[in-house]
Structure formats: structure tokens, C-alpha cells
Protein backbone atom coordinates (compact mmCIF):
# COMPACT_ATOMS: atom_id res chain seq x y z
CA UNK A 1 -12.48 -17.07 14.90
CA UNK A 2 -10.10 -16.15 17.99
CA UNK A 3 -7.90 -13.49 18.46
CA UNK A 4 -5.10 -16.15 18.23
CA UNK A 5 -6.12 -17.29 14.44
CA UNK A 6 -6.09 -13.92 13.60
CA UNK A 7 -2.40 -12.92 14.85
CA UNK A 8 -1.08 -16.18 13.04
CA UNK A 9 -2.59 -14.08 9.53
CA UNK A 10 -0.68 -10.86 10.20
CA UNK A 11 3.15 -10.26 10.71
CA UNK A 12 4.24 -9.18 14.57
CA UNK A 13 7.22 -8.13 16.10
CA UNK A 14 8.56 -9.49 19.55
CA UNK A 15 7.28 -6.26 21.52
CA UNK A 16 4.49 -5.49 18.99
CA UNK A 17 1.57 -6.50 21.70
CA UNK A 18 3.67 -6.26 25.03
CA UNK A 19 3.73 -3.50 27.58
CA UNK A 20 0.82 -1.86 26.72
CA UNK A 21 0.68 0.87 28.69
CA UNK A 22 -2.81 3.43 29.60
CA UNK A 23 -3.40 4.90 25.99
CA UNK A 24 -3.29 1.28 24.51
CA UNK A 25 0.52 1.63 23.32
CA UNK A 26 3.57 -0.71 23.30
CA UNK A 27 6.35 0.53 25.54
CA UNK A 28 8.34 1.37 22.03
CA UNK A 29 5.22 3.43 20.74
CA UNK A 30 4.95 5.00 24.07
CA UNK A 31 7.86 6.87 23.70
CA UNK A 32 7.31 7.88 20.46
CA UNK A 33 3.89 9.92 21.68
CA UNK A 34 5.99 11.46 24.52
CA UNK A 35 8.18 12.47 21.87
CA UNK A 36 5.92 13.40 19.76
CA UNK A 37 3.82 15.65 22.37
CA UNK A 38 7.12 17.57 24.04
CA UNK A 39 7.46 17.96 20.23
CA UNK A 40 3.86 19.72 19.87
CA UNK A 41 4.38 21.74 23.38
CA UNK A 42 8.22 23.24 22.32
CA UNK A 43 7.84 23.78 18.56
CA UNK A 44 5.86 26.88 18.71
CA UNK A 45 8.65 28.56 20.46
CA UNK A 46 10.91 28.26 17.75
CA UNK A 47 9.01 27.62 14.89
CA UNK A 48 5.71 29.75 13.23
CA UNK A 49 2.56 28.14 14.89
CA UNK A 50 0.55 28.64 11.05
CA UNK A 51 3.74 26.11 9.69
CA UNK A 52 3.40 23.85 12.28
CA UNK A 53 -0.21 23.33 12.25
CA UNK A 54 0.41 22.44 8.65
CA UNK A 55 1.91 20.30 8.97
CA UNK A 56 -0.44 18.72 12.03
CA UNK A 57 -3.10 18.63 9.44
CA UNK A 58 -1.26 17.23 7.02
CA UNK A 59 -0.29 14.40 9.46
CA UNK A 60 -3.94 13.69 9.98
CA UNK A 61 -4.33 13.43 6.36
CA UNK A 62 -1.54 10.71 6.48
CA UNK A 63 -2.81 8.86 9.01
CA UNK A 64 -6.10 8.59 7.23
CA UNK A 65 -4.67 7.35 3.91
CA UNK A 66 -2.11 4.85 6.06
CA UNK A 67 -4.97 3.84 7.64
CA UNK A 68 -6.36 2.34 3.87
CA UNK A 69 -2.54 2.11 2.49
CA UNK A 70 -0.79 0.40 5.26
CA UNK A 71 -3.42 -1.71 6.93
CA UNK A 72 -5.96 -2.65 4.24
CA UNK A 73 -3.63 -3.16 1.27
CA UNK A 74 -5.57 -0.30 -1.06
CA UNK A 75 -3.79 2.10 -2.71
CA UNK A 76 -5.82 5.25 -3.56
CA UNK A 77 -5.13 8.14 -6.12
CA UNK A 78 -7.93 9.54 -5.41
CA UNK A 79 -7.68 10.93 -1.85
CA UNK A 80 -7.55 14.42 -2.76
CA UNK A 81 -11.62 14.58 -3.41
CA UNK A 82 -11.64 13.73 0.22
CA UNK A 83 -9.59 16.13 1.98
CA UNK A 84 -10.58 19.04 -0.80
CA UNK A 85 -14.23 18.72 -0.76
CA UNK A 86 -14.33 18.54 3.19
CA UNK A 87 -12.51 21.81 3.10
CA UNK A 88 -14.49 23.21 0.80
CA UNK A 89 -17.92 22.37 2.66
CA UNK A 90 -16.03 23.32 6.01
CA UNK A 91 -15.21 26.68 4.73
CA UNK A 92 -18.83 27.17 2.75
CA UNK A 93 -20.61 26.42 5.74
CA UNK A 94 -18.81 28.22 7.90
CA UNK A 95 -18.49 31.38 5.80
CA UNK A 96 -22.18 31.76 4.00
CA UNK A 97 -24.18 29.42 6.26
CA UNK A 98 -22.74 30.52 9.55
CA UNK A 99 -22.16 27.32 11.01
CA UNK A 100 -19.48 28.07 14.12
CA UNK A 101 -16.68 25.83 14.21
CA UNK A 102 -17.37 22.64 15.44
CA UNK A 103 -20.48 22.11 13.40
CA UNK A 104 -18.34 23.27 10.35
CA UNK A 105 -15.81 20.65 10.67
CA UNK A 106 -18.00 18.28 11.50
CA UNK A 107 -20.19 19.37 7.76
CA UNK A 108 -16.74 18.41 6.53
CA UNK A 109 -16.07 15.21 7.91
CA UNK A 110 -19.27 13.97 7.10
CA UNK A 111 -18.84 15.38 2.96
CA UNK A 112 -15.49 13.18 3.49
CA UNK A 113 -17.04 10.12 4.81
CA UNK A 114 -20.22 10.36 2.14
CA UNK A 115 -17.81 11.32 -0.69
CA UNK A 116 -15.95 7.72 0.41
CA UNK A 117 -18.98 6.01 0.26
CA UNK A 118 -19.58 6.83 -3.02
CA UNK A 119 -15.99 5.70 -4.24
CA UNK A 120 -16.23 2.78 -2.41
CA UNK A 121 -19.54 1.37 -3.49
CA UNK A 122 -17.55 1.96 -7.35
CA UNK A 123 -13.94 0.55 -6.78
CA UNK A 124 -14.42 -1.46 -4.17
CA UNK A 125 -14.66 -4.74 -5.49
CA UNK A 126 -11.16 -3.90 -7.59
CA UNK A 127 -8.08 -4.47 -6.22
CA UNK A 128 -4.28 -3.12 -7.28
CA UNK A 129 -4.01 -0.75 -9.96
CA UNK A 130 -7.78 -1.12 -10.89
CA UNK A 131 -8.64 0.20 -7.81
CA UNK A 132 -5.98 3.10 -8.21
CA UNK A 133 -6.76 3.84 -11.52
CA UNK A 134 -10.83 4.07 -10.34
CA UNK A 135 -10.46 6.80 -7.18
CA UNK A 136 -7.97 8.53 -9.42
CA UNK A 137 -10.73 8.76 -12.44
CA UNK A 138 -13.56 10.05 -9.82
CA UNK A 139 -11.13 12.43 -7.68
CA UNK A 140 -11.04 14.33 -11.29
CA UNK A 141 -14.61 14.35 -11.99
CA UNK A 142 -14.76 16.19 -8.76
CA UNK A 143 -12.04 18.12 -9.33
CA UNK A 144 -13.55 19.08 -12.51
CA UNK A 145 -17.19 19.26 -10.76
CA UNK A 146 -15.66 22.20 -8.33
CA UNK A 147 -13.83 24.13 -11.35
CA UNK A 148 -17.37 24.51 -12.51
CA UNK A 149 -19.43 24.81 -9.38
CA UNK A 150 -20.44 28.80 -7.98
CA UNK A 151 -20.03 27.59 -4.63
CA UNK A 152 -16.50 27.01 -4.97
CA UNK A 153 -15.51 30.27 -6.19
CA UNK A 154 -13.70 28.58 -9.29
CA UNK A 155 -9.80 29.67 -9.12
CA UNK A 156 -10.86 32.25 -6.40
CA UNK A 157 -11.43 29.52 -3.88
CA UNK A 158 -13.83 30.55 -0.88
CA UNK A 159 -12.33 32.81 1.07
CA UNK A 160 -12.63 34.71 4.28
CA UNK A 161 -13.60 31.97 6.28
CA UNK A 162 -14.10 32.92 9.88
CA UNK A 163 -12.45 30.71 12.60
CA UNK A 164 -15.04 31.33 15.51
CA UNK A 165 -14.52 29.97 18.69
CA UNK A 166 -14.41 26.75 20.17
CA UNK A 167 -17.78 25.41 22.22
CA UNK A 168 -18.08 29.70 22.29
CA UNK A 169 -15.47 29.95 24.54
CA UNK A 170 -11.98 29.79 23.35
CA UNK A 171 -11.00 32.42 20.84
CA UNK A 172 -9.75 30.60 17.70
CA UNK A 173 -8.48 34.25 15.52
CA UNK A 174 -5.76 33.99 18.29
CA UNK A 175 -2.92 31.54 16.83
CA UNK A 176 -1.97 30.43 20.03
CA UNK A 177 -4.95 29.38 20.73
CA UNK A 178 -5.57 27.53 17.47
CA UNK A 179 -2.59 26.11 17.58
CA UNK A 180 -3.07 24.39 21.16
CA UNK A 181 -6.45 23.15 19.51
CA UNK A 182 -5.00 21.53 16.66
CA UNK A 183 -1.58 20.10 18.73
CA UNK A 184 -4.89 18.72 20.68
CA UNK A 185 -6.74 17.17 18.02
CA UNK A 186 -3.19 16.11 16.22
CA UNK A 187 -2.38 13.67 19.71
CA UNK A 188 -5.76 12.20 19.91
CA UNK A 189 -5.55 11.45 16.02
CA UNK A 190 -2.20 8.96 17.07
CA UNK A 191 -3.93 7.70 19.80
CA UNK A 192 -7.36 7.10 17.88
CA UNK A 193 -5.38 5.40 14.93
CA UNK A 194 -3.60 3.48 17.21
CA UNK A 195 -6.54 2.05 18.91
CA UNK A 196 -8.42 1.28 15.15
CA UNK A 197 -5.48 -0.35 14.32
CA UNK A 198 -5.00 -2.96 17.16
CA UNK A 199 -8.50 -3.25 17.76
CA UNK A 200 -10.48 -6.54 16.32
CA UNK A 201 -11.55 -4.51 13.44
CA UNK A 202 -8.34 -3.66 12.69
CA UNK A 203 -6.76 -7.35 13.27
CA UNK A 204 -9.16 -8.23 10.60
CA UNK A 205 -8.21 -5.22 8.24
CA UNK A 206 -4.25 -6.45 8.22
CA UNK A 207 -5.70 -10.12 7.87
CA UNK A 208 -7.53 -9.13 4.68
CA UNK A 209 -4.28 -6.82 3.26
CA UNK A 210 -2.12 -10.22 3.94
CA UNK A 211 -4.31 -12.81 2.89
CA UNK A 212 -8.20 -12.12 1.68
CA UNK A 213 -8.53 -15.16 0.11
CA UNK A 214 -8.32 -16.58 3.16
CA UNK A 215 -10.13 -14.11 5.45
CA UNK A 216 -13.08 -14.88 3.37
CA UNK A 217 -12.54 -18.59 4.08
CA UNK A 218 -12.98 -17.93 7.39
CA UNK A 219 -16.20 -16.12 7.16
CA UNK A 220 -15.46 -12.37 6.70
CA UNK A 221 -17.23 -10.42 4.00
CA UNK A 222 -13.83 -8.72 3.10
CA UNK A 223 -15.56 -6.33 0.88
CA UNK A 224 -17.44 -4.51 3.68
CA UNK A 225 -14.62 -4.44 5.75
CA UNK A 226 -12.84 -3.03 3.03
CA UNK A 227 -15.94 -0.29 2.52
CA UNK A 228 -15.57 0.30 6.20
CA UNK A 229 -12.07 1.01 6.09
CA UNK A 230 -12.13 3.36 3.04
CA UNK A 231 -15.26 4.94 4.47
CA UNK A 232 -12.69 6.31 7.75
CA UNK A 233 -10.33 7.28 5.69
CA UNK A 234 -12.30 9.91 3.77
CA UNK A 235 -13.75 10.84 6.48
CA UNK A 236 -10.46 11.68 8.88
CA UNK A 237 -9.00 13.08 5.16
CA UNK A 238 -12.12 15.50 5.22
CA UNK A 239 -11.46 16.32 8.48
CA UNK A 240 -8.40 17.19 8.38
CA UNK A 241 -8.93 19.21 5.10
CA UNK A 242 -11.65 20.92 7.00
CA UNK A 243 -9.31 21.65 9.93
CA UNK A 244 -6.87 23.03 7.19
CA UNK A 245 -9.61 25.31 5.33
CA UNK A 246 -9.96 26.79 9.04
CA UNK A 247 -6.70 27.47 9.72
CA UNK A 248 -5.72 29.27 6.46
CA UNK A 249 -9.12 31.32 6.15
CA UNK A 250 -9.39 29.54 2.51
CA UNK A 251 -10.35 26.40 0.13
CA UNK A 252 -8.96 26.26 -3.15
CA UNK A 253 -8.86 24.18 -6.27
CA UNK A 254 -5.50 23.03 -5.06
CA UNK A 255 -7.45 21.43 -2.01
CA UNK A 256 -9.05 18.97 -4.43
CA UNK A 257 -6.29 18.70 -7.37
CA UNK A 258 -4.02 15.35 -7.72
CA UNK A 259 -1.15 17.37 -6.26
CA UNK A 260 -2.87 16.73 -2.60
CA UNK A 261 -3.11 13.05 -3.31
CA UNK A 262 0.57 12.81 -4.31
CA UNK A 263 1.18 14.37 -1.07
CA UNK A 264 -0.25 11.84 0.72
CA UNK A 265 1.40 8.73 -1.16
CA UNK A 266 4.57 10.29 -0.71
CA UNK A 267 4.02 11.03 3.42
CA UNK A 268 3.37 7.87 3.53
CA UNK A 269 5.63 5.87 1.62
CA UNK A 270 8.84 8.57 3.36
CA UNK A 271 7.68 8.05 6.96
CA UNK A 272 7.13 3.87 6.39
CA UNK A 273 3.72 2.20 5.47
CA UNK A 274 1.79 1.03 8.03
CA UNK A 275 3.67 2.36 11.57
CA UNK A 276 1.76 4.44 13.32
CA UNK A 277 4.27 7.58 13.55
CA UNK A 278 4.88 7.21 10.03
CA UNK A 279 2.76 10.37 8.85
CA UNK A 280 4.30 12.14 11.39
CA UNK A 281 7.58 11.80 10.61
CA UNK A 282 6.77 11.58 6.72
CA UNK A 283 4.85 14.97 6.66
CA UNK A 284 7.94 16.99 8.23
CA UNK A 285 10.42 15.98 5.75
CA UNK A 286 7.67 16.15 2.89
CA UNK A 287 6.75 19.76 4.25
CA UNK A 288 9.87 21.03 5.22
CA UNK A 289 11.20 20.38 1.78
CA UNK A 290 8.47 22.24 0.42
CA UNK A 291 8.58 25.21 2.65
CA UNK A 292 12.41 25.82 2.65
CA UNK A 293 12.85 25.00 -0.86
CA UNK A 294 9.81 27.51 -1.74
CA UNK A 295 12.15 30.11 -3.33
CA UNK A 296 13.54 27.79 -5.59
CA UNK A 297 10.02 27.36 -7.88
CA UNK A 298 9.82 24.51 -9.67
CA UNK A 299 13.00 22.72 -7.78
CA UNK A 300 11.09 21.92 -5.36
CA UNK A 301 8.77 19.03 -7.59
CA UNK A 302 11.99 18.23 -8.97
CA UNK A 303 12.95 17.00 -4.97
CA UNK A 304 10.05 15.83 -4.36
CA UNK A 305 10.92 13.24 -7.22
CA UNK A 306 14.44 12.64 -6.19
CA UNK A 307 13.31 11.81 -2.83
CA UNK A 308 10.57 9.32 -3.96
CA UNK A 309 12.67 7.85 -6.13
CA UNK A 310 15.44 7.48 -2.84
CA UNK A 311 13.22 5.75 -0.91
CA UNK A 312 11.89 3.48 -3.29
CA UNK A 313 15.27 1.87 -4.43
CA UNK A 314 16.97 2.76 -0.48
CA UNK A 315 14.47 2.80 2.15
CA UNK A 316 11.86 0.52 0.63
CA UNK A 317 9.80 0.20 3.99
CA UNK A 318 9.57 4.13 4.78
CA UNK A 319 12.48 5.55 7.68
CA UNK A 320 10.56 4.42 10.67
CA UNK A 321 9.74 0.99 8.37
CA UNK A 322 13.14 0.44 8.00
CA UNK A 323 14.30 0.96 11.92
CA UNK A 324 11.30 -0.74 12.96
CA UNK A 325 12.63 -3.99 10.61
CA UNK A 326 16.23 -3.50 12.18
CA UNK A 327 15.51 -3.20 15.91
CA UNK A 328 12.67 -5.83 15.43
CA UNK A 329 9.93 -3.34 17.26
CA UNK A 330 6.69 -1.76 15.69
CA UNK A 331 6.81 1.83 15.41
């Protein structure tokens, strides 16, 4: 099958594929990372570094579940097992086993990525609300398995996880420091996702969300493309739950609970499903809402809901799904 055949199975744009420039983006997307990294470099100056690399991580978690979401069709409630259980095994590690922090967060990703294996050997072969309904059931038998677990710490969480250094040079208790690190990792994320996506793997990932009936036909086994797919995703949502545990000193029950999965829906569907700065610009609304509206308890679920609800009847496509639809570009 040529690349041709598989372009003619997924939707394009005009200047989708043209201009690419160094870092494999369209001119359109281009800007958009320039934006985005002035954004990373100025925002410490005026906003706390700790909020900011909040919301970095939660970006990465976006990215991961757009990655399943927005290019392979699969909607998962279950997400939350991912990104708690690699912060939970990044901060264990790190804290009782003495791992420094690159082998931590890399104990993480890999929990992530052999978590997703697990789910997606079960719900793989499901599809819709089947599938849903499947990660959703086993993200609570692990949310249930860490209420019980010692290693966990129950409601106490692990705590006092130690931030080392990185490659035992860089000091990572300094928050400017960190906070370079993770602007780092957050801009190599974009490009990474970027490059999975309009790669050949990826090409065939959209093929099977549009069509799989016929992206079997042509000879793919959509199901292990489909394992593949969900197998990333865990693993960049443990990641970035590991990066979190780091950053905060502590993994919680919360980590692993249904509220982090609803996070990531609702990133996604805000920011527009399957763009590439969609999590990015879904995860500073989402957060920002959160963190202003903090002294208002329980009004700030209550928003949460009211902005769903917007952008399901109003922007249907996510805000950079809906500009990318007007001005005919892919964002």
C-alpha cells in the first residue's frame, strides 16, 4: 500500500503536508511551537514555575490520551491507572529504592506502558462504549488495588519523594532548574507527537479511526496497531504522571482516581481532538479554571460541567478544531 492510498483514507487540509520545515512541521504548526516555546521561556517571569509545570505535565498527559482519542478513534475512561500508577512507582522507587531521577521516571513509564498492555490485551478487540466502559472497569480495580496496597501509603499517598539531580549534575530541588527541565521535556513531547502522528505508523492509525473495515481489507492487522497505539499512550500518561509525582514531592490516590481521567477527556475535547496543540491549549483553560476558581470549593466541578457542556453543543471540534476547520489549516 503507498503513501498515496493511505492519504485518500484520512481527511487533509490544503497546507496539512506542505512547508515542512526542520522539526517535521507545517509552516502553520511551526508557528504554533515558536509560540508555544517564547511561551515556556517568559511564563516563569510572571507566573509560579510549580503552576506552570502543572500544567506542562498535564499537557503531556493530553497528548498521550489525543494520541489514542484523536488519531485511533478509542475513547478511554480508564487513563487514570496510567498516569497514577506511573507516579506512584516513580515516587516508590525513587523514595524507598533510591533510584535517582532518570531511572525513576523511566520505572514509571515502563509501569505505564505494561499497565497498557494489560488493558489492551482485555478491551482491545471492543470498540465505542464497550471499550470505554472496559478501561473504566479496570482503572477502578486499580484504583481499588492501591487503596489497599502498603506501598501506596493508602490516603497518605507516598510522600517525601526526593527530586535528585539530573545525569548528577543539574540540581533538580532548585525550581528553576526543574522547571527548565520540564519546559524541555514539554517541547520535545510536541515535537515527538508530531512526528508519531505524520509518520507511516501514524497514517495508518487515522486510516483505521476513519475506516477499519477497510484498513483490514488492505492487509493491516488493525488490532495490533490499535495495541500499539494504546500501549504509547500509557506509557507517555505514566510518564508524565511520573514527571508530576517528582515535581510535587508526592503520589496520591487522587493520581489514580476517575477524576484524572475526566481531566484528560475534557483537555482534550476543550483544546480540539486530534490537533497537535490541542492539549496545550486545552490544559490552560482546564487548569486555570481550577486554580483560580480554587476558593470557590465545589464551584469549581460545577464549571468544569458548564464548560463541557459549552463545547459540546458550541465548539463541537475543540477551539483550535474549530479555527483549524475555518481557516482550512491543521493545527
Amino acid at each position: 500500500m503507498t503513501l498515496a492510498d493511505m492519504k485518500q483514507m484520512t481527511p487533509s487540509h490544503p497546507m496539512a503536508e506542505t512547508a515542512l520545515h526542520p522539526l517535521g512541521f507545517s509552516r502553520a504548526r511551526f508557528i504554533l511551537f515558536v509560540v508555544t516555546a517564547l511561551a515556556v521561556v517568559i511564563a516563569p517571569f510572571v507566573l509560579y514555575p510549580i503552576f506552570l509545570m502543572k500544567i506542562y505535565c498535564f499537557i503531556i498527559f493530553a497528548v498521550a490520551y489525543n494520541l489514542l482519542l484523536g488519531y485511533t478513534g478509542l475513547m478511554s475512561f480508564g487513563h487514570a491507572a496510567f498516569w497514577g500508577m506511573g507516579a506512584y512507582l516513580t515516587a516508590y522507587s525513587a523514595a524507598n529504592w533510591g533510584f535517582g531521577f532518570e531511572a525513576a521516571l523511566l520505572t514509571g513509564t515502563v509501569t505505564g506502558a505494561a499497565l497498557g498492555l494489560i488493558f489492551g490485551l482485555v478491551a482491545i478487540r471492543r470498540t465505542g462504549l464497550y471499550f470505554a466502559m472496559i478501561t473504566l472497569a479496570l482503572a477502578q480495580m486499580v484504583y481499588f488495588i492501591c487503596l489497599q496496597s502498603p506501598f501506596t501509603g493508602g490516603e497518605d499517598g507516598v510522600q517525601g519523594v526526593p527530586r535528585g539531580s539530573l545525569l548528577g549534575l543539574v540540581d533538580l530541588n532548585n525550581d528553576w532548574n526543574l522547571y527548565w527541565l520540564v519546559g524541555t521535556i514539554l517541547l520535545g513531547t510536541i515535537i515527538l507527537s508530531n512526528r508519531v502522528v505524520h509518520s507511516p505508523f501514524g497514517q495508518v492509525l487515522r486510516a483505521i479511526r476513519n475506516n477499519p473495515a477497510r484498513a483490514k481489507s488492505l492487509g493491516y492487522n488493525v488490532d495490533r496497531y490499535k495495541l500499539c497505539a494504546f500501549v504509547m499512550s500509557a506509557a507517555l500518561a505514566g510518564f508524565a504522571g511520573g514527571l508530576k509525582a517528582i515535581i510535587f514531592q508526592i503520589a496520591t490516590l487522587t493520581d489514580v482516581s476517575t477524576v484524572a481521567s475526566t481531566e484528560a477527556v475534557l483537555i482534550t475535547l476543550v483544546g480540539g481532538i486530534g490537533t497537535i496543540f490541542g492539549p496545550a491549549v486545552g490544559s490552560i483553560i482546564v487548569l486555570s479554571l481550577e486554580h483560580y476558581l480554587a476558593p470557590f470549593g465545589p464551584w469549581v466541578m460545577f464549571t468544569q460541567g458548564v464548560v463541557f457542556v459549552f463545547f459540546v453543543l458550541v465548539f463541537r471540534k475543540g477551539l483550535l478544531g474549530e479555527f483549524q476547520s475555518y481557516f482550512k489549516t491543521s493545527l
